[in-house]
PDB file of N, CA and C in Angstrom:
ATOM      1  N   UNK A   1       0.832  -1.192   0.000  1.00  0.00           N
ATOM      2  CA  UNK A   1       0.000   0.000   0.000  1.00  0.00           C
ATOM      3  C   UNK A   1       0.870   1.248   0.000  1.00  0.00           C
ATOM      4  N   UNK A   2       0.185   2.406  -0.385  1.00  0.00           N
ATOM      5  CA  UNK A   2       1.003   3.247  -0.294  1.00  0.00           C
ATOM      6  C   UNK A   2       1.100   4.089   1.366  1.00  0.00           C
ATOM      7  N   UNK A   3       2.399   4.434   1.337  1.00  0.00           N
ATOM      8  CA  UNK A   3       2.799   5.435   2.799  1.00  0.00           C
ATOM      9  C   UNK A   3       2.339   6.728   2.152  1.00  0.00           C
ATOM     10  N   UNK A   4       1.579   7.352   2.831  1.00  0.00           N
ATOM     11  CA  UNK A   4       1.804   9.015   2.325  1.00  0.00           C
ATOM     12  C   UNK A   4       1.374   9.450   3.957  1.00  0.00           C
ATOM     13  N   UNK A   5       1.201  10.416   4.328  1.00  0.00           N
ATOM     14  CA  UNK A   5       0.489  11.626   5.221  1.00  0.00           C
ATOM     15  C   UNK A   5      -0.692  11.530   4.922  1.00  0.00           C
ATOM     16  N   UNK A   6      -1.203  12.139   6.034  1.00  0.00           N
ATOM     17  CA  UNK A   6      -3.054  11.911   6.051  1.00  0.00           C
ATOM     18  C   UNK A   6      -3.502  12.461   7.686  1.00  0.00           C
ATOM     19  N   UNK A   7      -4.591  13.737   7.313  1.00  0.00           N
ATOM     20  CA  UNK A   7      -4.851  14.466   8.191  1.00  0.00           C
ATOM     21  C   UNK A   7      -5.969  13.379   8.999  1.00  0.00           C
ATOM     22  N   UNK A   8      -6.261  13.763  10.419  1.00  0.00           N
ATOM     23  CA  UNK A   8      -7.737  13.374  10.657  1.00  0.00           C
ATOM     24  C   UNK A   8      -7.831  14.288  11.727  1.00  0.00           C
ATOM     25  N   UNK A   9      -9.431  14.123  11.250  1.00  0.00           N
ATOM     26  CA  UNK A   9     -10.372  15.129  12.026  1.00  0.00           C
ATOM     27  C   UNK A   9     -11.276  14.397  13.237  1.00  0.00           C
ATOM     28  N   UNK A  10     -11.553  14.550  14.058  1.00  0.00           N
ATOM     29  CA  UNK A  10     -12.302  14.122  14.798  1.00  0.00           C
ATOM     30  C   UNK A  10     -13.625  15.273  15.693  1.00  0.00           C
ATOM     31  N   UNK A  11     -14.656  15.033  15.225  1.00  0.00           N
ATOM     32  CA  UNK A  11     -15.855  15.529  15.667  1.00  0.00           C
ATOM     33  C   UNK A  11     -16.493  15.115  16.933  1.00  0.00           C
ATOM     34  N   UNK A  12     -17.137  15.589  17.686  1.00  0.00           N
ATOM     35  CA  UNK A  12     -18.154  15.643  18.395  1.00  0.00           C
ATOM     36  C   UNK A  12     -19.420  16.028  18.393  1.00  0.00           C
ATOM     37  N   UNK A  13     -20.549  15.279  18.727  1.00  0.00           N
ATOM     38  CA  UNK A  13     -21.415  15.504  18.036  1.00  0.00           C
ATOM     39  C   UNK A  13     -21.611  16.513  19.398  1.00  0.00           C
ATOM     40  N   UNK A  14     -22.656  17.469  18.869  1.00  0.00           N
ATOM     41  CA  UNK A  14     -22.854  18.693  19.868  1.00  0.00           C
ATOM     42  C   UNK A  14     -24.080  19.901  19.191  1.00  0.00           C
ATOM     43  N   UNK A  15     -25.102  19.474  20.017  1.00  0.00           N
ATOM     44  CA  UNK A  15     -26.375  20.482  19.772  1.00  0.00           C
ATOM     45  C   UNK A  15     -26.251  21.768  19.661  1.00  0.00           C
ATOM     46  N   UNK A  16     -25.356  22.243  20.368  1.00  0.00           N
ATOM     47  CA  UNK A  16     -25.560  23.744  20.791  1.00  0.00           C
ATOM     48  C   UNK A  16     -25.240  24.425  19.490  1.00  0.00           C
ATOM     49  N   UNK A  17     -24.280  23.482  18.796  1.00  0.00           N
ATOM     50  CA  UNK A  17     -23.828  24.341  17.349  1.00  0.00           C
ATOM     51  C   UNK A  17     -24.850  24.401  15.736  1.00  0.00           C
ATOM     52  N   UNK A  18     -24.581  25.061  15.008  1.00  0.00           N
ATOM     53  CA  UNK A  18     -25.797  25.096  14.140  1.00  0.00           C
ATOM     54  C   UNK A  18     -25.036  23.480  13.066  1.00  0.00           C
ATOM     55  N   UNK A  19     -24.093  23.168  12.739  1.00  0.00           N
ATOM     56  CA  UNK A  19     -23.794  22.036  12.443  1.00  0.00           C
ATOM     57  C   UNK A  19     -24.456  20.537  12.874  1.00  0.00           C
ATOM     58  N   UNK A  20     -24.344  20.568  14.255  1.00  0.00           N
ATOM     59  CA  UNK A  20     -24.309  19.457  15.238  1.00  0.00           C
ATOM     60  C   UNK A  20     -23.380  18.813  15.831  1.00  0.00           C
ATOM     61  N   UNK A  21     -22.205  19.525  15.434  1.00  0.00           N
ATOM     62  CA  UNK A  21     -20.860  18.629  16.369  1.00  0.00           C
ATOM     63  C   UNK A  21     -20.069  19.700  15.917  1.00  0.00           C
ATOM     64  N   UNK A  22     -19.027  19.671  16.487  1.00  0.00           N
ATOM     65  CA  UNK A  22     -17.573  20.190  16.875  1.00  0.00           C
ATOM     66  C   UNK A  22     -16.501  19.522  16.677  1.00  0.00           C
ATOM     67  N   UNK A  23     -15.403  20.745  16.060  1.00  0.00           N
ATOM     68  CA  UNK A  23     -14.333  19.991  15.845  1.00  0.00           C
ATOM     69  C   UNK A  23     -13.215  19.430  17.292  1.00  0.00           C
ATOM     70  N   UNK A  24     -12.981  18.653  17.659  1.00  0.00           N
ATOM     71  CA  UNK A  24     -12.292  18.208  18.810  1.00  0.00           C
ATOM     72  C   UNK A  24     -11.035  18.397  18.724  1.00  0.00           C
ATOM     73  N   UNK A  25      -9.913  17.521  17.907  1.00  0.00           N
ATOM     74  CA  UNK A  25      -9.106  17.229  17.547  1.00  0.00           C
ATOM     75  C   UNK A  25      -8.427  17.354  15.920  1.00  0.00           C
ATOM     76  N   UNK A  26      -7.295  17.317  15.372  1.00  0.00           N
ATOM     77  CA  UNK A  26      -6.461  17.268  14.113  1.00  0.00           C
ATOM     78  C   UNK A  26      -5.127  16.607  14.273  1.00  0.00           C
ATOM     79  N   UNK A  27      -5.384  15.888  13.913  1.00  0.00           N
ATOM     80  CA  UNK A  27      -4.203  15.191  13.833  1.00  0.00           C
ATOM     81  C   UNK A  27      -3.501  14.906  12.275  1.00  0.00           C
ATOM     82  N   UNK A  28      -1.930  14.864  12.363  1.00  0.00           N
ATOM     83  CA  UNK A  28      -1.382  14.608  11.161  1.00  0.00           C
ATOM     84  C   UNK A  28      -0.632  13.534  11.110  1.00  0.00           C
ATOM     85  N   UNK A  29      -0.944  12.466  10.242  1.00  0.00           N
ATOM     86  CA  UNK A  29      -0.344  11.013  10.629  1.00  0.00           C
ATOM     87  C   UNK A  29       0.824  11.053   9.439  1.00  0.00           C
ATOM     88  N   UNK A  30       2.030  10.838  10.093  1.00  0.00           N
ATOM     89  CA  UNK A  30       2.863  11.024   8.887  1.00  0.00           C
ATOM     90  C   UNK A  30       3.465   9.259   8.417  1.00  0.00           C
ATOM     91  N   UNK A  31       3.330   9.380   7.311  1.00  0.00           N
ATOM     92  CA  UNK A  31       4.397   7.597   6.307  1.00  0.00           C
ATOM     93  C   UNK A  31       3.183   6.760   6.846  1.00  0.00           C
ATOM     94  N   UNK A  32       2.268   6.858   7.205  1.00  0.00           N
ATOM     95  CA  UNK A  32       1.268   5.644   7.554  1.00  0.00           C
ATOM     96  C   UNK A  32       0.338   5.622   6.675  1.00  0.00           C
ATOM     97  N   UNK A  33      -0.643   4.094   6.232  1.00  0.00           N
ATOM     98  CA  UNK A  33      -1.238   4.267   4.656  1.00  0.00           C
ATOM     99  C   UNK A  33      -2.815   4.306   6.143  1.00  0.00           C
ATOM    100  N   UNK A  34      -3.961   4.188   4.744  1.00  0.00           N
ATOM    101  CA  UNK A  34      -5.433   5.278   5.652  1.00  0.00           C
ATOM    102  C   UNK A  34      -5.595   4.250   6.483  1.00  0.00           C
ATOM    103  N   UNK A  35      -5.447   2.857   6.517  1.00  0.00           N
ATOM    104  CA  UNK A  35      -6.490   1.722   7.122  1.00  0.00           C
ATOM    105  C   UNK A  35      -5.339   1.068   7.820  1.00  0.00           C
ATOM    106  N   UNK A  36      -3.543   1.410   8.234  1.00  0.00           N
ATOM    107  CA  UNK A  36      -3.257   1.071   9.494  1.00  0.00           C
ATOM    108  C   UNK A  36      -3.914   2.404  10.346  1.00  0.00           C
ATOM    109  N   UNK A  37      -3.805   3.775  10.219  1.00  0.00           N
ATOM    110  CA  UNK A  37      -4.839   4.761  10.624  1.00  0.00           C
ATOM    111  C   UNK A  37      -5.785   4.459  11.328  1.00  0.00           C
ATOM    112  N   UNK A  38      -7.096   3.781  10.245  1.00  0.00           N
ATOM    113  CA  UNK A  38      -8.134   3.869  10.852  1.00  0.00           C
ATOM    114  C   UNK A  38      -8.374   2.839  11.667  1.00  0.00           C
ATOM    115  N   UNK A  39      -7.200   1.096  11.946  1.00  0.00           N
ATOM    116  CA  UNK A  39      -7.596   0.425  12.615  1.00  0.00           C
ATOM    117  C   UNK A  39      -7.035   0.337  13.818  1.00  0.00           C
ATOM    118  N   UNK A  40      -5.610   1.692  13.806  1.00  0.00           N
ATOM    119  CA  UNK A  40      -5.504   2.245  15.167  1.00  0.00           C
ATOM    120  C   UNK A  40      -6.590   3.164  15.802  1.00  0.00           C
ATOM    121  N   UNK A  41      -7.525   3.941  15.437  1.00  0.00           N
ATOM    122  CA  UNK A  41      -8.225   4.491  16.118  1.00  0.00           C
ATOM    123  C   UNK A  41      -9.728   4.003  16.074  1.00  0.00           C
ATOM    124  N   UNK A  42     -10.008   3.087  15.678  1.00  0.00           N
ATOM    125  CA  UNK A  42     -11.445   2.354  15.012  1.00  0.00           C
ATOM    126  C   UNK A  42     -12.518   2.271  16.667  1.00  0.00           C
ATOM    127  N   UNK A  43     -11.390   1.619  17.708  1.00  0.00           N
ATOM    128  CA  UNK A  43     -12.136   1.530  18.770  1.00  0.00           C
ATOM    129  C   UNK A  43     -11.807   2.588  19.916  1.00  0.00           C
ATOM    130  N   UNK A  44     -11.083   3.823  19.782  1.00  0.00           N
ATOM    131  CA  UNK A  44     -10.860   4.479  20.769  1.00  0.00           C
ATOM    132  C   UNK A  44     -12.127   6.065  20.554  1.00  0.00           C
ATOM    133  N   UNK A  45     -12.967   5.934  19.889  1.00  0.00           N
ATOM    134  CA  UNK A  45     -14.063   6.885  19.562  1.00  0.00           C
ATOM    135  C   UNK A  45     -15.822   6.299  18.875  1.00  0.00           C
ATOM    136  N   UNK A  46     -16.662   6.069  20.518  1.00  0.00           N
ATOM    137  CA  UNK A  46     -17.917   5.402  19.925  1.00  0.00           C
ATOM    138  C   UNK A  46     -18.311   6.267  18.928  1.00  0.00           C
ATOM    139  N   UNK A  47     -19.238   5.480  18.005  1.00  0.00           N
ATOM    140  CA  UNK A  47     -19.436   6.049  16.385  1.00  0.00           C
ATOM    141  C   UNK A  47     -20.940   6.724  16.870  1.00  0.00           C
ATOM    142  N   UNK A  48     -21.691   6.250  18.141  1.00  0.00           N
ATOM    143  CA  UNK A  48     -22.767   7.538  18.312  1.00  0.00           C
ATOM    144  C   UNK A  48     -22.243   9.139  18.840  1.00  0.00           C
ATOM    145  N   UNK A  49     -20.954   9.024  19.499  1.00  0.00           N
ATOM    146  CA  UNK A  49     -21.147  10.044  19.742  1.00  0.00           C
ATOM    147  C   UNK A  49     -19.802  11.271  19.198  1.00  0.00           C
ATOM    148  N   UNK A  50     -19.293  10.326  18.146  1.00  0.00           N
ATOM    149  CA  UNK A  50     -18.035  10.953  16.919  1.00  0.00           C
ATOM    150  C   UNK A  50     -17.532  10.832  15.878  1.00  0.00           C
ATOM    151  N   UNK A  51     -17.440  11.262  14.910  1.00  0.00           N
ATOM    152  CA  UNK A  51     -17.002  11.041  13.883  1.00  0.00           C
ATOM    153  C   UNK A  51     -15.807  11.708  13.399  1.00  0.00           C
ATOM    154  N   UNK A  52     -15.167  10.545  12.600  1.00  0.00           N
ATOM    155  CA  UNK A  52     -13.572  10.397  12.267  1.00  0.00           C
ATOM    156  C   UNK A  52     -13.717  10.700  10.945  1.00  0.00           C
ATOM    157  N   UNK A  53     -12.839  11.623  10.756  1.00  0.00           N
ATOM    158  CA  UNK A  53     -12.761  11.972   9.154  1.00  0.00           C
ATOM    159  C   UNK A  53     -10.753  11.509   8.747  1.00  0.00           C
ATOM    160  N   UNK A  54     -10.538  11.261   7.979  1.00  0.00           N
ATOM    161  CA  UNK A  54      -8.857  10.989   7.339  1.00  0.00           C
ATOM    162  C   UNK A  54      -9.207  11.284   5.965  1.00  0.00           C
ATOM    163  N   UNK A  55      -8.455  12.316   5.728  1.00  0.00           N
ATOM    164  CA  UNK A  55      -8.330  12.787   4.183  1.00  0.00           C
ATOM    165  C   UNK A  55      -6.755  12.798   4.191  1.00  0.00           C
ATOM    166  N   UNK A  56      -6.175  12.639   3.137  1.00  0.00           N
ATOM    167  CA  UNK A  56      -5.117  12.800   2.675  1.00  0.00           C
ATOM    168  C   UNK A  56      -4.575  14.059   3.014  1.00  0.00           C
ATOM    169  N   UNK A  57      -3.315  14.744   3.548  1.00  0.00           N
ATOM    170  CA  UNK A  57      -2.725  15.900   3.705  1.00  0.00           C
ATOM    171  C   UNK A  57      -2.689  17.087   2.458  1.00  0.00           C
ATOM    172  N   UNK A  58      -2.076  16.647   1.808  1.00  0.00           N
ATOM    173  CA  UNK A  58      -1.864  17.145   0.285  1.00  0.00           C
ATOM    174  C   UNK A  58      -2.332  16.867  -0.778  1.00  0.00           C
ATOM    175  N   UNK A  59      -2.739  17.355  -1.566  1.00  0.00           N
ATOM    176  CA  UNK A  59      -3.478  16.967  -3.134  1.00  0.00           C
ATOM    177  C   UNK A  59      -2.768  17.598  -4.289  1.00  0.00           C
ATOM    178  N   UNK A  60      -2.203  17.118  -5.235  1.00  0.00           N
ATOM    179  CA  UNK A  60      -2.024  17.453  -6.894  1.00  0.00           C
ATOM    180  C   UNK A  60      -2.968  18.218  -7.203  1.00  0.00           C
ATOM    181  N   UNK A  61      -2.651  19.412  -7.421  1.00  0.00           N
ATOM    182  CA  UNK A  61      -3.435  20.206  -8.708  1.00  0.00           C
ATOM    183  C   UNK A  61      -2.387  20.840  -9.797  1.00  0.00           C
ATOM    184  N   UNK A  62      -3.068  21.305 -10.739  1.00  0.00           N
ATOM    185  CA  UNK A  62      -2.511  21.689 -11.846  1.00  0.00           C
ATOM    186  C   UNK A  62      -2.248  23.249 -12.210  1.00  0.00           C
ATOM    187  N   UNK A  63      -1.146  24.313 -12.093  1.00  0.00           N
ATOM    188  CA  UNK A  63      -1.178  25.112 -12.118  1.00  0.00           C
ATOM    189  C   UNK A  63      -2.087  25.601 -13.329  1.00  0.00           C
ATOM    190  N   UNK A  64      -3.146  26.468 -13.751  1.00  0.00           N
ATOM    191  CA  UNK A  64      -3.963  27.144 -14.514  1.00  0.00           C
ATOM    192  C   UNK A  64      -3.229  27.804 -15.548  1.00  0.00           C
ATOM    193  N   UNK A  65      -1.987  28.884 -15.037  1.00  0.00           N
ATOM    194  CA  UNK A  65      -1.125  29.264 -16.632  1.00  0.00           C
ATOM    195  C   UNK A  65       0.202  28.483 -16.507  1.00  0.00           C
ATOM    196  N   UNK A  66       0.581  27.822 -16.221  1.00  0.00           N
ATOM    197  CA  UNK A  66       1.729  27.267 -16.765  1.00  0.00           C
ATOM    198  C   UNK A  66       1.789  25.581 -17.002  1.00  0.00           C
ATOM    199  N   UNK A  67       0.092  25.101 -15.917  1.00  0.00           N
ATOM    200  CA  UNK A  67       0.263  23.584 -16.264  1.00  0.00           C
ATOM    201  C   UNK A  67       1.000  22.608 -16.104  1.00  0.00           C
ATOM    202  N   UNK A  68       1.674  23.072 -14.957  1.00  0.00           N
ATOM    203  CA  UNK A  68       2.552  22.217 -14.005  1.00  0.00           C
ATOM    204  C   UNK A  68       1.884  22.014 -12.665  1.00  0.00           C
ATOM    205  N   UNK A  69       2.105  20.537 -12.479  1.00  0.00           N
ATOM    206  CA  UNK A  69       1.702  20.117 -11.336  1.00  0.00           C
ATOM    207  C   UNK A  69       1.996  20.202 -10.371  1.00  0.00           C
ATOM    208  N   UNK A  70       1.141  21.200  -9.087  1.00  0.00           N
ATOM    209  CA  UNK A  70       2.116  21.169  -7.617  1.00  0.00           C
ATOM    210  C   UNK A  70       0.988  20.819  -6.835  1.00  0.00           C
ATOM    211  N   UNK A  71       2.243  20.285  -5.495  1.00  0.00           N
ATOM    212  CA  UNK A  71       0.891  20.061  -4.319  1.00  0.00           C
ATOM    213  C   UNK A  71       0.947  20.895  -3.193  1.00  0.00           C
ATOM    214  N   UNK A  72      -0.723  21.093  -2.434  1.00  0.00           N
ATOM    215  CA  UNK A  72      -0.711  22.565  -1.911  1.00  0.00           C
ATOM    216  C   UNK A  72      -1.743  21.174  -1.038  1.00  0.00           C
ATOM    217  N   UNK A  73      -1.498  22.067   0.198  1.00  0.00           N
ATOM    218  CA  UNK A  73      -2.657  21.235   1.376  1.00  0.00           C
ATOM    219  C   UNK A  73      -4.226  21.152   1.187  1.00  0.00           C
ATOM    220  N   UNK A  74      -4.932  20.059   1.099  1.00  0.00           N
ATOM    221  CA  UNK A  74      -5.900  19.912   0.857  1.00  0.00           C
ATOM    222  C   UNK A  74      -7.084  20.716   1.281  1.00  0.00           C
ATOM    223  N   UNK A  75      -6.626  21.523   2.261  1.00  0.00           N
ATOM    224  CA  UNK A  75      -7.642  22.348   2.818  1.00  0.00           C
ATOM    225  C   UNK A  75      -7.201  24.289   2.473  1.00  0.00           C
ATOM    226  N   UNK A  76      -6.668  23.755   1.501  1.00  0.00           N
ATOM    227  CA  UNK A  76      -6.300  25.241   0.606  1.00  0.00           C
ATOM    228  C   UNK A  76      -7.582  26.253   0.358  1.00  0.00           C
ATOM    229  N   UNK A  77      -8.117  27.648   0.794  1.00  0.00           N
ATOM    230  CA  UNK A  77      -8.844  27.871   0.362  1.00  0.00           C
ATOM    231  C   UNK A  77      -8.702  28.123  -1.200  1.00  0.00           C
ATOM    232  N   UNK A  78      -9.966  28.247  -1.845  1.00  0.00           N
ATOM    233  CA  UNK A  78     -10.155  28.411  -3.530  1.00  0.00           C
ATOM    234  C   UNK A  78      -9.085  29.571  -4.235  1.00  0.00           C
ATOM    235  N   UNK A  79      -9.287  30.752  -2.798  1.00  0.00           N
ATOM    236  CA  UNK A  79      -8.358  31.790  -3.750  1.00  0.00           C
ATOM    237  C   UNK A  79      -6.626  32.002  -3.299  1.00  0.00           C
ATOM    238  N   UNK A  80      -6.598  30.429  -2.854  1.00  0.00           N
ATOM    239  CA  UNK A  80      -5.188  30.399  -2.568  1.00  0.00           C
ATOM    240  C   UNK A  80      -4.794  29.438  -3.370  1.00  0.00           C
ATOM    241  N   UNK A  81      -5.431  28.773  -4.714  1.00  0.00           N
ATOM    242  CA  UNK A  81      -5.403  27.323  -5.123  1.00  0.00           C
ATOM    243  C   UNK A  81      -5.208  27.839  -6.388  1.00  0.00           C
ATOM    244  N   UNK A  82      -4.028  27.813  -6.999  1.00  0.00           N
ATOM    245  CA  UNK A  82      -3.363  28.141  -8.414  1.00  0.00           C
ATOM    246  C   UNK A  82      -3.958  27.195  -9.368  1.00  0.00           C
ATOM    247  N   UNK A  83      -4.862  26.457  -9.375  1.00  0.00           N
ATOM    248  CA  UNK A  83      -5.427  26.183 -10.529  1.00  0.00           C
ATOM    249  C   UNK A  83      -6.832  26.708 -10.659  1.00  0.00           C
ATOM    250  N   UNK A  84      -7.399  27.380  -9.801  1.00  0.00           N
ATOM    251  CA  UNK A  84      -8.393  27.794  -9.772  1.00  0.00           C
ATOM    252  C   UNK A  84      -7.915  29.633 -10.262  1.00  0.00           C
ATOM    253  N   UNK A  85      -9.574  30.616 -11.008  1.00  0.00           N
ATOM    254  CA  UNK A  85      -9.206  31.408 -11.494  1.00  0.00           C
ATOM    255  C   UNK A  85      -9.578  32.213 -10.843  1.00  0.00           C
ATOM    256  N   UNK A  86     -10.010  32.160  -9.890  1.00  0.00           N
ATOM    257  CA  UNK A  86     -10.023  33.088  -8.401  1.00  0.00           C
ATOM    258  C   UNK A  86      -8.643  33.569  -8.214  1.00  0.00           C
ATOM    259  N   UNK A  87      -7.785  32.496  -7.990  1.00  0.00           N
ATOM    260  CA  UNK A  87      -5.990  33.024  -7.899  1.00  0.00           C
ATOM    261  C   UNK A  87      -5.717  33.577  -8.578  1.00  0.00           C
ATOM    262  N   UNK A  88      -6.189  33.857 -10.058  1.00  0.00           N
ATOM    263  CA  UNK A  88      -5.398  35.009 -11.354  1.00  0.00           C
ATOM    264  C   UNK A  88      -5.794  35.925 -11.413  1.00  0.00           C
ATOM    265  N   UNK A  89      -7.102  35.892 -10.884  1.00  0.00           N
ATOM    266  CA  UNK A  89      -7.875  37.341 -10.716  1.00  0.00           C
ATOM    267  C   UNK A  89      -7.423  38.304  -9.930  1.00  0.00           C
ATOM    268  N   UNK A  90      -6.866  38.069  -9.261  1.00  0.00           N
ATOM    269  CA  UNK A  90      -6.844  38.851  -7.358  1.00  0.00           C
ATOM    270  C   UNK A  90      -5.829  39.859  -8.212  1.00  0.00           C
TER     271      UNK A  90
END
């Protein structure tokens, strides 16, 4: 499998917010692939009252004018994301 990085999120579920839960925790798992991840934490968070998110750290996109590929953190906003044309505009 592959090693890469991979963020996780962990929620709480929680009324008071207009969502229903809260962010708790972030964690950044580094050289580990998603499912040794998720079967280290599978039983340390009941599933009524949290939810586990693992997305990948980084993502490939494609620069817009030059068309070279770089990677920028997955939680890049839009007008910080060079393939998007929000970034050429500014």
């Amino acid at each position: 499998m592959d090693k890469s990085n991979h963020t996780m999120y962990i929620y709480k579920r929680d009324r008071r917010t207009r969502s229903g839960e809260r962010l708790v925790s972030t964690t950044v798992w580094r050289d580990r692939t998603a499912l040794s991840v998720l079967s280290e934490v599978e039983g340390m968070y009941p599933s009524t009252e949290f939810r586990v998110e693992l997305v990948p750290t980084m993502k490939t996109v494609k620069n817009l004018m030059t068309g070279v590929e770089v990677e920028i953190p997955h939680d890049t906003p839009r007008s910080c994301d060079p393939s998007s044309e929000l970034y050429w505009s500014m």
